[in-house]
ModelCIF file with pLDDT and N, C-alpha, C, O atoms, coordinates in Angstrom:
data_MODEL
#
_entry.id   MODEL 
#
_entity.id                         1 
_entity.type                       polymer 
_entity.pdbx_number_of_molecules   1 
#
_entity_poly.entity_id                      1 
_entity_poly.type                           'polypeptide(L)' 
_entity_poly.nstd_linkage                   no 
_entity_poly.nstd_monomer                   no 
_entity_poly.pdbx_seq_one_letter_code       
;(UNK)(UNK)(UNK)(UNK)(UNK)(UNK)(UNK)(UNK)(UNK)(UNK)(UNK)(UNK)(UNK)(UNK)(UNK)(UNK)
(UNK)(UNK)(UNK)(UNK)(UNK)(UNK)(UNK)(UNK)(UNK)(UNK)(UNK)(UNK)(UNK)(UNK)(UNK)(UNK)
(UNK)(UNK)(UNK)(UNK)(UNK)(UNK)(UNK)(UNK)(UNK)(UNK)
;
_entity_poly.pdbx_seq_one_letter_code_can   XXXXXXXXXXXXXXXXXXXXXXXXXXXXXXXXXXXXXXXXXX 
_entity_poly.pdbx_strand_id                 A 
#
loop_
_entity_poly_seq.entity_id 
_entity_poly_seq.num 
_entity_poly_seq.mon_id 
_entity_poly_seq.hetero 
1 1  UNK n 
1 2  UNK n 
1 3  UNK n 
1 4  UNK n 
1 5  UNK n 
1 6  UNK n 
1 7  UNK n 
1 8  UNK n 
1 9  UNK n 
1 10 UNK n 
1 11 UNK n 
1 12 UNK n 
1 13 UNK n 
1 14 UNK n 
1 15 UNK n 
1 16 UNK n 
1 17 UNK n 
1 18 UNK n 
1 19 UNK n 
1 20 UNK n 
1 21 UNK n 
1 22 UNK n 
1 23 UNK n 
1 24 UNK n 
1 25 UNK n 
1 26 UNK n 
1 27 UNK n 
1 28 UNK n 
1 29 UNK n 
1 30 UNK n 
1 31 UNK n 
1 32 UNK n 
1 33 UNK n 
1 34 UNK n 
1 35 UNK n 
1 36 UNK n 
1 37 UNK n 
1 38 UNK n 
1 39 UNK n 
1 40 UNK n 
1 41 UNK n 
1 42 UNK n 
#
_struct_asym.id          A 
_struct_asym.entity_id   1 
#
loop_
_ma_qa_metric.id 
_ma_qa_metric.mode 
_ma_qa_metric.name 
_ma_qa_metric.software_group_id 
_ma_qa_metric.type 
1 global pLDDT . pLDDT 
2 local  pLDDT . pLDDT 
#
_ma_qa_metric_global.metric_id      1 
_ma_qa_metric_global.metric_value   83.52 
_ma_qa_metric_global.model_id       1 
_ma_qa_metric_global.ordinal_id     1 
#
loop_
_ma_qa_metric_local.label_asym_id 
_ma_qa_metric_local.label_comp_id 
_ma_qa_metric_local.label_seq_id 
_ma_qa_metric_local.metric_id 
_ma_qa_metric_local.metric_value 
_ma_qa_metric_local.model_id 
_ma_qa_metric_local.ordinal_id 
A UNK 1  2 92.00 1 1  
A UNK 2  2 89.00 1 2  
A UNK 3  2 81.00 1 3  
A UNK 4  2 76.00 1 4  
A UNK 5  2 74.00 1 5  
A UNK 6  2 69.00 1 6  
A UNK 7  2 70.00 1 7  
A UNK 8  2 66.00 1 8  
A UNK 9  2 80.00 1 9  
A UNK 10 2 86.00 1 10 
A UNK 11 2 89.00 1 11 
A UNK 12 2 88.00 1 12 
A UNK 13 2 89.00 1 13 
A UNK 14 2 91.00 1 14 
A UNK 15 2 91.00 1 15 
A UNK 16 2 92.00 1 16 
A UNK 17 2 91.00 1 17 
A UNK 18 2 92.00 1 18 
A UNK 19 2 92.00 1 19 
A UNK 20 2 92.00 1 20 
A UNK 21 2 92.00 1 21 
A UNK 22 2 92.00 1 22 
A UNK 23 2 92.00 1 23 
A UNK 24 2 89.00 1 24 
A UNK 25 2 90.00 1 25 
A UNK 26 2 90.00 1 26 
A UNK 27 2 87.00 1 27 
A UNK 28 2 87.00 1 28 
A UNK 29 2 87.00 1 29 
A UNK 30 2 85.00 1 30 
A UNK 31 2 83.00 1 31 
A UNK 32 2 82.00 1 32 
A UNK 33 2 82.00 1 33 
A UNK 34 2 79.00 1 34 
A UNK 35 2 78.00 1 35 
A UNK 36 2 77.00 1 36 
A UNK 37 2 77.00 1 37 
A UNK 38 2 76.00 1 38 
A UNK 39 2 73.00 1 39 
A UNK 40 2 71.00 1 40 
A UNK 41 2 78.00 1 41 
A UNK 42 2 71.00 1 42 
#
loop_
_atom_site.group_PDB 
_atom_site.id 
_atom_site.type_symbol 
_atom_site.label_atom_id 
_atom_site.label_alt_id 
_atom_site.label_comp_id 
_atom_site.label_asym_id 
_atom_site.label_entity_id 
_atom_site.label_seq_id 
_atom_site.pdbx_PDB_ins_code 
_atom_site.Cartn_x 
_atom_site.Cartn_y 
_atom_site.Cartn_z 
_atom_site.occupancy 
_atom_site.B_iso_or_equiv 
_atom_site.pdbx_formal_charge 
_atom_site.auth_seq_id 
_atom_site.auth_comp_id 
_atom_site.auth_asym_id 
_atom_site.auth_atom_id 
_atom_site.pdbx_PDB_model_num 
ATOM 1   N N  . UNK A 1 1  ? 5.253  13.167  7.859  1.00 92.00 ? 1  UNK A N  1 
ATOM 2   C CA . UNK A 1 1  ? 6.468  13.794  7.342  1.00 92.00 ? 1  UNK A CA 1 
ATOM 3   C C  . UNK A 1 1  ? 6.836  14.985  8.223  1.00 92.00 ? 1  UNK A C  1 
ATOM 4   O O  . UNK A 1 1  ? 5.990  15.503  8.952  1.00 92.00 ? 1  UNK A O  1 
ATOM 5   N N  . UNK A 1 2  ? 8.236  15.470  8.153  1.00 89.00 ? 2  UNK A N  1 
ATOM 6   C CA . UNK A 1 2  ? 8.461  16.694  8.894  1.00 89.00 ? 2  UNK A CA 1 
ATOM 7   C C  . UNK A 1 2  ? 7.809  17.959  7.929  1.00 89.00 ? 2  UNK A C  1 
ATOM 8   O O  . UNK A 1 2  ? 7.685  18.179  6.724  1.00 89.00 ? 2  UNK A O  1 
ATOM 9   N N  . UNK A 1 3  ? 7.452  18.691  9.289  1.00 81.00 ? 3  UNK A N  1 
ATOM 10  C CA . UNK A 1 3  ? 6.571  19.799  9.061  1.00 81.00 ? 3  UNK A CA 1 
ATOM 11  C C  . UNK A 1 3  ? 7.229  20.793  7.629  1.00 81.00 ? 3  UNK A C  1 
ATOM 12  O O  . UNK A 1 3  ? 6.517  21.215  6.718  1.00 81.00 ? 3  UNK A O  1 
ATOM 13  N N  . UNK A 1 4  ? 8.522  20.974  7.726  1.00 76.00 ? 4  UNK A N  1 
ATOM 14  C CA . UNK A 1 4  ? 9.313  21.458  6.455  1.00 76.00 ? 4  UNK A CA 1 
ATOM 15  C C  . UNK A 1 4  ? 9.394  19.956  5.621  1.00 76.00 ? 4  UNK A C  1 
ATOM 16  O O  . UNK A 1 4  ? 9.971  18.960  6.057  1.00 76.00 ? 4  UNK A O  1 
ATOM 17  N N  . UNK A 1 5  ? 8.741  20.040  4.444  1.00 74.00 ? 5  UNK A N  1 
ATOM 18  C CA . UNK A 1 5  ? 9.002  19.707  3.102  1.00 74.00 ? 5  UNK A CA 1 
ATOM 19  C C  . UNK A 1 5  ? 8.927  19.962  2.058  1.00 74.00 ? 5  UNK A C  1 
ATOM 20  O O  . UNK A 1 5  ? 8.086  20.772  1.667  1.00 74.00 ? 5  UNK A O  1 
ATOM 21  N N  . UNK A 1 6  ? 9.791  19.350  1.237  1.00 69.00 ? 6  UNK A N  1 
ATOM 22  C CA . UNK A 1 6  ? 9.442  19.791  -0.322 1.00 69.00 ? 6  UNK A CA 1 
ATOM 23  C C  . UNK A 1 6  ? 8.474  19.098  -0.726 1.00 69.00 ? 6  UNK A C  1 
ATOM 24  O O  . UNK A 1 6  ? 8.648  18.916  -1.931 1.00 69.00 ? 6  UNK A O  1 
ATOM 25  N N  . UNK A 1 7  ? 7.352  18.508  -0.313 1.00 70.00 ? 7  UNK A N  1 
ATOM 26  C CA . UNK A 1 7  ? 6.214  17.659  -0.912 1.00 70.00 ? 7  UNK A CA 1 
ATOM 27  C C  . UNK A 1 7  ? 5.473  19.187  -0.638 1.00 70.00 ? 7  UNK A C  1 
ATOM 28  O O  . UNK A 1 7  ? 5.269  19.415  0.555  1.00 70.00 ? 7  UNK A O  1 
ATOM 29  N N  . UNK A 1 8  ? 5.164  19.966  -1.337 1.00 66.00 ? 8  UNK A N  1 
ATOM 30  C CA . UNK A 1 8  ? 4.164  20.871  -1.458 1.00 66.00 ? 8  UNK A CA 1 
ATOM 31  C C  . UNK A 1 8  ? 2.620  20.748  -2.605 1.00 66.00 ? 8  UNK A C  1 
ATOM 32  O O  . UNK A 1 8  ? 1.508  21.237  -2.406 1.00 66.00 ? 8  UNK A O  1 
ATOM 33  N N  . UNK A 1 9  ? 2.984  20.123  -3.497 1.00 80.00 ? 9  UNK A N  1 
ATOM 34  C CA . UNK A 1 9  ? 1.908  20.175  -4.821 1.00 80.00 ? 9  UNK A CA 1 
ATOM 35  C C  . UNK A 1 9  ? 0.496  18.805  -4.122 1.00 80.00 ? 9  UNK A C  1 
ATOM 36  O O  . UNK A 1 9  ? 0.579  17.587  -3.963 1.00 80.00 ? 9  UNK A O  1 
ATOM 37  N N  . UNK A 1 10 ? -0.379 19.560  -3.935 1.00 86.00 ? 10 UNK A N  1 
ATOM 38  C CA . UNK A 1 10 ? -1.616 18.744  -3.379 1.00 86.00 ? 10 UNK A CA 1 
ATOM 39  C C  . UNK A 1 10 ? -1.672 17.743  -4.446 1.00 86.00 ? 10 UNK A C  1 
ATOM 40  O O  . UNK A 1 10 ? -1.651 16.664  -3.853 1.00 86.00 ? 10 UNK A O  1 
ATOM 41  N N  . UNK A 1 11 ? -1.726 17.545  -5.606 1.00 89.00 ? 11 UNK A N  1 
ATOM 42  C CA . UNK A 1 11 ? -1.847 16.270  -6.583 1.00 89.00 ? 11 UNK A CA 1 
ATOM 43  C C  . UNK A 1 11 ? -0.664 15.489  -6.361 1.00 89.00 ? 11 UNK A C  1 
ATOM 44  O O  . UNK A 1 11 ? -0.643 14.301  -6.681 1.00 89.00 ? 11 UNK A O  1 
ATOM 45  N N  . UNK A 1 12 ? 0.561  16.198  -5.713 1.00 88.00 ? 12 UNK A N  1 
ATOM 46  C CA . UNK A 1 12 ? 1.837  15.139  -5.301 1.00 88.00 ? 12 UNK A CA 1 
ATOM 47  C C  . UNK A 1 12 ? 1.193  14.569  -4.176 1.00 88.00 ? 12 UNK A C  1 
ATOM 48  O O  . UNK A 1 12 ? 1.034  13.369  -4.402 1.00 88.00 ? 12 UNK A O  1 
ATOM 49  N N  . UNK A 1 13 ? 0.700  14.926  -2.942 1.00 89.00 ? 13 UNK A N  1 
ATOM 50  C CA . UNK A 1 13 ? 0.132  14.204  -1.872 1.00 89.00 ? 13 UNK A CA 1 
ATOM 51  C C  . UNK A 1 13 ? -0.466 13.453  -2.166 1.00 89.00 ? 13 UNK A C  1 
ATOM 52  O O  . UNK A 1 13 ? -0.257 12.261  -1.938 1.00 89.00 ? 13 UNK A O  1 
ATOM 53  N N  . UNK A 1 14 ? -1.238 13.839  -2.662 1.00 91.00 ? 14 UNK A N  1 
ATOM 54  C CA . UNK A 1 14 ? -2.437 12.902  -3.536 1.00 91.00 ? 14 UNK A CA 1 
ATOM 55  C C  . UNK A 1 14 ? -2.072 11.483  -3.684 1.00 91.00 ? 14 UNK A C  1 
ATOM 56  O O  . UNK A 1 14 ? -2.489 10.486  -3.095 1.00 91.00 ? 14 UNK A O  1 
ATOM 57  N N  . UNK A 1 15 ? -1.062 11.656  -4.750 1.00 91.00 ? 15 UNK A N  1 
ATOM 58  C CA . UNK A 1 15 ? -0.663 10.592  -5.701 1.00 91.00 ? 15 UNK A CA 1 
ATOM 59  C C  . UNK A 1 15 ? 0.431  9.742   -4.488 1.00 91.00 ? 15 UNK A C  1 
ATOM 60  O O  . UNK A 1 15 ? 0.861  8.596   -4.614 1.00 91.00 ? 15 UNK A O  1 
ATOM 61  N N  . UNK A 1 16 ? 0.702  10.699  -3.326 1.00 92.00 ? 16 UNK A N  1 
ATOM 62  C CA . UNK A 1 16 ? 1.258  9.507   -2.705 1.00 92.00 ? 16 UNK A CA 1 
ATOM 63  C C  . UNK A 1 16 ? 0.476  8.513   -1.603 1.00 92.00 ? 16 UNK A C  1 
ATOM 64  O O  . UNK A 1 16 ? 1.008  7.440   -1.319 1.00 92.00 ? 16 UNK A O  1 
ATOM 65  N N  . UNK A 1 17 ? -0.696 8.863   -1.040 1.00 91.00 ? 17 UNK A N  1 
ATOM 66  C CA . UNK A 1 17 ? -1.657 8.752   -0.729 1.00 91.00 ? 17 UNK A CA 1 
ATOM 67  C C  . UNK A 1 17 ? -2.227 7.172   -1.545 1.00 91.00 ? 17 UNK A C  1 
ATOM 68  O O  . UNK A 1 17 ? -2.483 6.046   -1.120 1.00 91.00 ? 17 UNK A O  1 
ATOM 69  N N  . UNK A 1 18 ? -2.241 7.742   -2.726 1.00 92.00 ? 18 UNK A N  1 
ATOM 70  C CA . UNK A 1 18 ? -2.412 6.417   -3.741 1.00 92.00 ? 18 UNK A CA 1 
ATOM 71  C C  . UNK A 1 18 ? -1.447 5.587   -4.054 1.00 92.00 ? 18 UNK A C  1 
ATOM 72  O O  . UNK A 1 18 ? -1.871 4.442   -4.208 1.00 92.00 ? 18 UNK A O  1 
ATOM 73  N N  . UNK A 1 19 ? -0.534 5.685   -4.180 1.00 92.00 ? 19 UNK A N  1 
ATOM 74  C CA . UNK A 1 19 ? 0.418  5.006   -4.194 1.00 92.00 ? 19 UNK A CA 1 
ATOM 75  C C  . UNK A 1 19 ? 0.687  3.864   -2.773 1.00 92.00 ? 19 UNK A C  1 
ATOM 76  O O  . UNK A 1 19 ? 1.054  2.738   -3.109 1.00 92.00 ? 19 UNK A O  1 
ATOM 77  N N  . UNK A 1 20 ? 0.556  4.063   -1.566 1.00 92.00 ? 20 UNK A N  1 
ATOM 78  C CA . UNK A 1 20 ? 0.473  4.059   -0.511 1.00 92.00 ? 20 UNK A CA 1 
ATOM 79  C C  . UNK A 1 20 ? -0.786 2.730   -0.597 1.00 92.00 ? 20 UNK A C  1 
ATOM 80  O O  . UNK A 1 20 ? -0.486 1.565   -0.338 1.00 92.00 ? 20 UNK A O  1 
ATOM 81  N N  . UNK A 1 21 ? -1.871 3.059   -0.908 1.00 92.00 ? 21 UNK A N  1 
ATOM 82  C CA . UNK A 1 21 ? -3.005 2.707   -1.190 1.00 92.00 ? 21 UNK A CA 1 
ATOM 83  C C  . UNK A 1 21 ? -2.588 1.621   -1.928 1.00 92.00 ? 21 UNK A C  1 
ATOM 84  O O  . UNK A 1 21 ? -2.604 0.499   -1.422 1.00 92.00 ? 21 UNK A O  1 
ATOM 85  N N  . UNK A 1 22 ? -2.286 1.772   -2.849 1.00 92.00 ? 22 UNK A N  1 
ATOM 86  C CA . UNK A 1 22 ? -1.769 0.075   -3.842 1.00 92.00 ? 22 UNK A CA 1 
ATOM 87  C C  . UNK A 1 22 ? -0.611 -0.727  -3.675 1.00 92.00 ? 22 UNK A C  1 
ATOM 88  O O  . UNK A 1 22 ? -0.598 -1.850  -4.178 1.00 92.00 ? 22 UNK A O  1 
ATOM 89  N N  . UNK A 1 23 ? 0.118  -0.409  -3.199 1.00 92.00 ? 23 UNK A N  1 
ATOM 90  C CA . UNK A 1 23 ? 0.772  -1.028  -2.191 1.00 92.00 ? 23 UNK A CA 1 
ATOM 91  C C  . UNK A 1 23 ? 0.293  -1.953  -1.543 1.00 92.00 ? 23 UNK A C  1 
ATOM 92  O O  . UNK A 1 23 ? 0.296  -3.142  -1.862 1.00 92.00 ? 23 UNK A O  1 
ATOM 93  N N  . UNK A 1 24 ? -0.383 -1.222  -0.092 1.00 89.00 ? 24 UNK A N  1 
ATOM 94  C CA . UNK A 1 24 ? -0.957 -2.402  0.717  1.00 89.00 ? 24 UNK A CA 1 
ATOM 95  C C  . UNK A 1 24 ? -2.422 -2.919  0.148  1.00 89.00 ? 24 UNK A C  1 
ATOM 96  O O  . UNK A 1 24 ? -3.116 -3.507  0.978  1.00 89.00 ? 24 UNK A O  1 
ATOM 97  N N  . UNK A 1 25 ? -2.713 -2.831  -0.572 1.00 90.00 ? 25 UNK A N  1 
ATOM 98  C CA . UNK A 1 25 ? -3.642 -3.294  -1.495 1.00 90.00 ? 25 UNK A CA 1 
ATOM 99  C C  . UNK A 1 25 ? -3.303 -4.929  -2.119 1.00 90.00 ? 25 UNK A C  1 
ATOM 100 O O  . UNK A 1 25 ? -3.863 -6.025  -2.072 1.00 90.00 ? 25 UNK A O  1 
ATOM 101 N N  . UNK A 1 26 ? -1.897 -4.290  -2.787 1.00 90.00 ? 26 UNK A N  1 
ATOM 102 C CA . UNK A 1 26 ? -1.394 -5.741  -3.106 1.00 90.00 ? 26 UNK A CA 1 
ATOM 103 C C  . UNK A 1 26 ? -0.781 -6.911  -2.121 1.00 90.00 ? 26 UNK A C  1 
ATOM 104 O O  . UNK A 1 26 ? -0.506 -8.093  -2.330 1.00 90.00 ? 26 UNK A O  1 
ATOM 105 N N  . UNK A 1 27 ? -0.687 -6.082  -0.971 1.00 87.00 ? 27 UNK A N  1 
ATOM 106 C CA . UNK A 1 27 ? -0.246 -6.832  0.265  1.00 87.00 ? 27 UNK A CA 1 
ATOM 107 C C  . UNK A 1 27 ? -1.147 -7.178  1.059  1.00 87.00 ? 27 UNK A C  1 
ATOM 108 O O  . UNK A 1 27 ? -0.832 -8.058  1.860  1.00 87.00 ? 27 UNK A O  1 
ATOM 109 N N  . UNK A 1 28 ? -2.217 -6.757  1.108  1.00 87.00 ? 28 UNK A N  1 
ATOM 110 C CA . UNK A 1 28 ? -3.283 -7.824  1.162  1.00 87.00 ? 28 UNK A CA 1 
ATOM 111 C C  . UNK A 1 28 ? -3.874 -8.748  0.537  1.00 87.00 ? 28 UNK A C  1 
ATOM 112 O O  . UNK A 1 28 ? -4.585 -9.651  0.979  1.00 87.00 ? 28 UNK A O  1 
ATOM 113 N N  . UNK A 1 29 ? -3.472 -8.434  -0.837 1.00 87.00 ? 29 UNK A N  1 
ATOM 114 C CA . UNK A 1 29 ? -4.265 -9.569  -1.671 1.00 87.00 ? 29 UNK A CA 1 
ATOM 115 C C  . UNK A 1 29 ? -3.357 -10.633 -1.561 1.00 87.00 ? 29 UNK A C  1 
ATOM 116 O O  . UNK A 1 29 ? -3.802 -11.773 -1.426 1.00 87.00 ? 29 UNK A O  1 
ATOM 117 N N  . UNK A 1 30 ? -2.194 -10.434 -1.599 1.00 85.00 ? 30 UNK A N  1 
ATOM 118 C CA . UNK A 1 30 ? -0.827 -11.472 -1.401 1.00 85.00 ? 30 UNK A CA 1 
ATOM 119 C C  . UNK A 1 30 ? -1.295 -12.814 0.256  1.00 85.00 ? 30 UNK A C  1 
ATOM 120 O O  . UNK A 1 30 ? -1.283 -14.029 0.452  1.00 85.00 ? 30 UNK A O  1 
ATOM 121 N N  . UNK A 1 31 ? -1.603 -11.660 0.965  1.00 83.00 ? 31 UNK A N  1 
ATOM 122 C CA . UNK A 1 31 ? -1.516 -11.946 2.367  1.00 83.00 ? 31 UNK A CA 1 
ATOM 123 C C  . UNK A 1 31 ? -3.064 -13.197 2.338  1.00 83.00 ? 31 UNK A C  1 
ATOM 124 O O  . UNK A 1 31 ? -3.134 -14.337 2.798  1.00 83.00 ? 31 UNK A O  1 
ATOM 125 N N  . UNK A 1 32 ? -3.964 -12.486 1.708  1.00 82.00 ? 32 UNK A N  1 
ATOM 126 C CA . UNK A 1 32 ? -5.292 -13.702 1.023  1.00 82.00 ? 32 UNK A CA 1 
ATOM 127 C C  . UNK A 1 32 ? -4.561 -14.884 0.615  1.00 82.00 ? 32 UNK A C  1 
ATOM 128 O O  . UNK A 1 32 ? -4.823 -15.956 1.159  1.00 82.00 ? 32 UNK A O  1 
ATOM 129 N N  . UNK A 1 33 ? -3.374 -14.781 -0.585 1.00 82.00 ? 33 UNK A N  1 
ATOM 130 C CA . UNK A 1 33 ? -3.344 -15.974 -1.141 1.00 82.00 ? 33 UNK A CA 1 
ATOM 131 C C  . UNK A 1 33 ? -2.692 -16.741 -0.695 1.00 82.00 ? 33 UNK A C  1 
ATOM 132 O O  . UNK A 1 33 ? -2.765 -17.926 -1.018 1.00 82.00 ? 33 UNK A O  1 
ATOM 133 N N  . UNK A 1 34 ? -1.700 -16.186 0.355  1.00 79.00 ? 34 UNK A N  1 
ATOM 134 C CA . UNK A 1 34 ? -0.850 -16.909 1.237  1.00 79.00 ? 34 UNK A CA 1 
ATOM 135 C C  . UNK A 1 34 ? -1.285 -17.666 2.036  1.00 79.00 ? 34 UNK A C  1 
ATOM 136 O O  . UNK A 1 34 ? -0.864 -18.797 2.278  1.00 79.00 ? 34 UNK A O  1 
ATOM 137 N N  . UNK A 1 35 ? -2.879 -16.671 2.908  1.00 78.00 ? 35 UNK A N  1 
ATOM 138 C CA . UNK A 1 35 ? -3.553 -17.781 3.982  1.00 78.00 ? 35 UNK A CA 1 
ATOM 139 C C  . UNK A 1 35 ? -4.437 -19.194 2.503  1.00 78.00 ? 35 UNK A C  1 
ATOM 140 O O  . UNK A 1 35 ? -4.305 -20.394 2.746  1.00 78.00 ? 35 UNK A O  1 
ATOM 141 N N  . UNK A 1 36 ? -4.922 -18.916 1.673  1.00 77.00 ? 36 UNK A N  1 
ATOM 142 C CA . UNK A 1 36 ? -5.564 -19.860 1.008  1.00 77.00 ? 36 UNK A CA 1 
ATOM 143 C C  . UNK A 1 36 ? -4.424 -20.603 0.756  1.00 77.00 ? 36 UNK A C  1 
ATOM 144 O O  . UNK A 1 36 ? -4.543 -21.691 1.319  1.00 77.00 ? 36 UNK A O  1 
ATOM 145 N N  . UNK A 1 37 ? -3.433 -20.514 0.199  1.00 77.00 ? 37 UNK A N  1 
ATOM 146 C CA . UNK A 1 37 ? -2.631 -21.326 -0.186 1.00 77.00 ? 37 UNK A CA 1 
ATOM 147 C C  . UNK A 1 37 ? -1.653 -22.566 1.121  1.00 77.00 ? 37 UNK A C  1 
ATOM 148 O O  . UNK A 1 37 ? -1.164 -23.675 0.905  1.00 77.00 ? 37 UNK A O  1 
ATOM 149 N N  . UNK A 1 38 ? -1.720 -21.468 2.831  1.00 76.00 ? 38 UNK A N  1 
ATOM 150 C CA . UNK A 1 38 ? -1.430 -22.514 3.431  1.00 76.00 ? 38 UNK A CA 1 
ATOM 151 C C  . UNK A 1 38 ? -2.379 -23.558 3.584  1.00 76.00 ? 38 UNK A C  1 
ATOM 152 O O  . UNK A 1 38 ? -2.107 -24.753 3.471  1.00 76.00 ? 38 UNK A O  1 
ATOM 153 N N  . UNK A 1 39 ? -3.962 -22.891 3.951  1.00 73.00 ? 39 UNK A N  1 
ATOM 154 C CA . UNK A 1 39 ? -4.711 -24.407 3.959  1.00 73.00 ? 39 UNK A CA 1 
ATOM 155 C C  . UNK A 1 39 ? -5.004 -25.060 2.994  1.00 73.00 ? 39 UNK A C  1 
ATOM 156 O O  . UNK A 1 39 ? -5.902 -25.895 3.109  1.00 73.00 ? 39 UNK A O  1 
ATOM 157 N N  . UNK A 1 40 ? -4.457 -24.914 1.976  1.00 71.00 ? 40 UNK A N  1 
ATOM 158 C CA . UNK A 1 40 ? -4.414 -25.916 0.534  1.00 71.00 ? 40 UNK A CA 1 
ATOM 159 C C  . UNK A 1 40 ? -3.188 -26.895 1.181  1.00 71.00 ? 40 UNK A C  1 
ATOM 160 O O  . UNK A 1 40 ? -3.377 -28.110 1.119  1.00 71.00 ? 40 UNK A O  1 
ATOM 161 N N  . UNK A 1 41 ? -1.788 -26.338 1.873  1.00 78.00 ? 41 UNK A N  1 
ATOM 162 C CA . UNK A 1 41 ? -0.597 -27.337 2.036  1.00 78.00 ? 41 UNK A CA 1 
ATOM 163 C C  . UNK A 1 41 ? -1.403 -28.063 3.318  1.00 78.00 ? 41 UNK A C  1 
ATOM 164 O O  . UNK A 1 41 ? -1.291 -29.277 3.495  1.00 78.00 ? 41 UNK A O  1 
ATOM 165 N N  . UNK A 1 42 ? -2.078 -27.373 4.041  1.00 71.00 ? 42 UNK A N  1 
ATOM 166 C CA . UNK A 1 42 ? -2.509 -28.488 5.409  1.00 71.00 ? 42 UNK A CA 1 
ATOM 167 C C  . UNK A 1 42 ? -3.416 -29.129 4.927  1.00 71.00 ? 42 UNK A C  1 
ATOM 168 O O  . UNK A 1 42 ? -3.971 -30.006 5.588  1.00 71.00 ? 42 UNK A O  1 
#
């Protein structure tokens, strides 16, 4: 982020940090079922 922001509150970082985190969390698990699911079509 730019060096001036209004993200100041360390539990706001935090929580975006985590947020961030589950995200690609679910985009990996997606990205799992996608590869299982192509070699189920081949």
């Amino acid at each position: 982020a730019g060096a001036h922001t209004a993200l100041y509150d360390p539990q706001a970082v935090q929580a975006v940090a985590e947020q961030l985190e589950r995200v690609w969390a679910v985009q990996q698990h997606r990205a799992a079922q996608t590869l299982e699911l192509d070699q189920l079509r081949f």
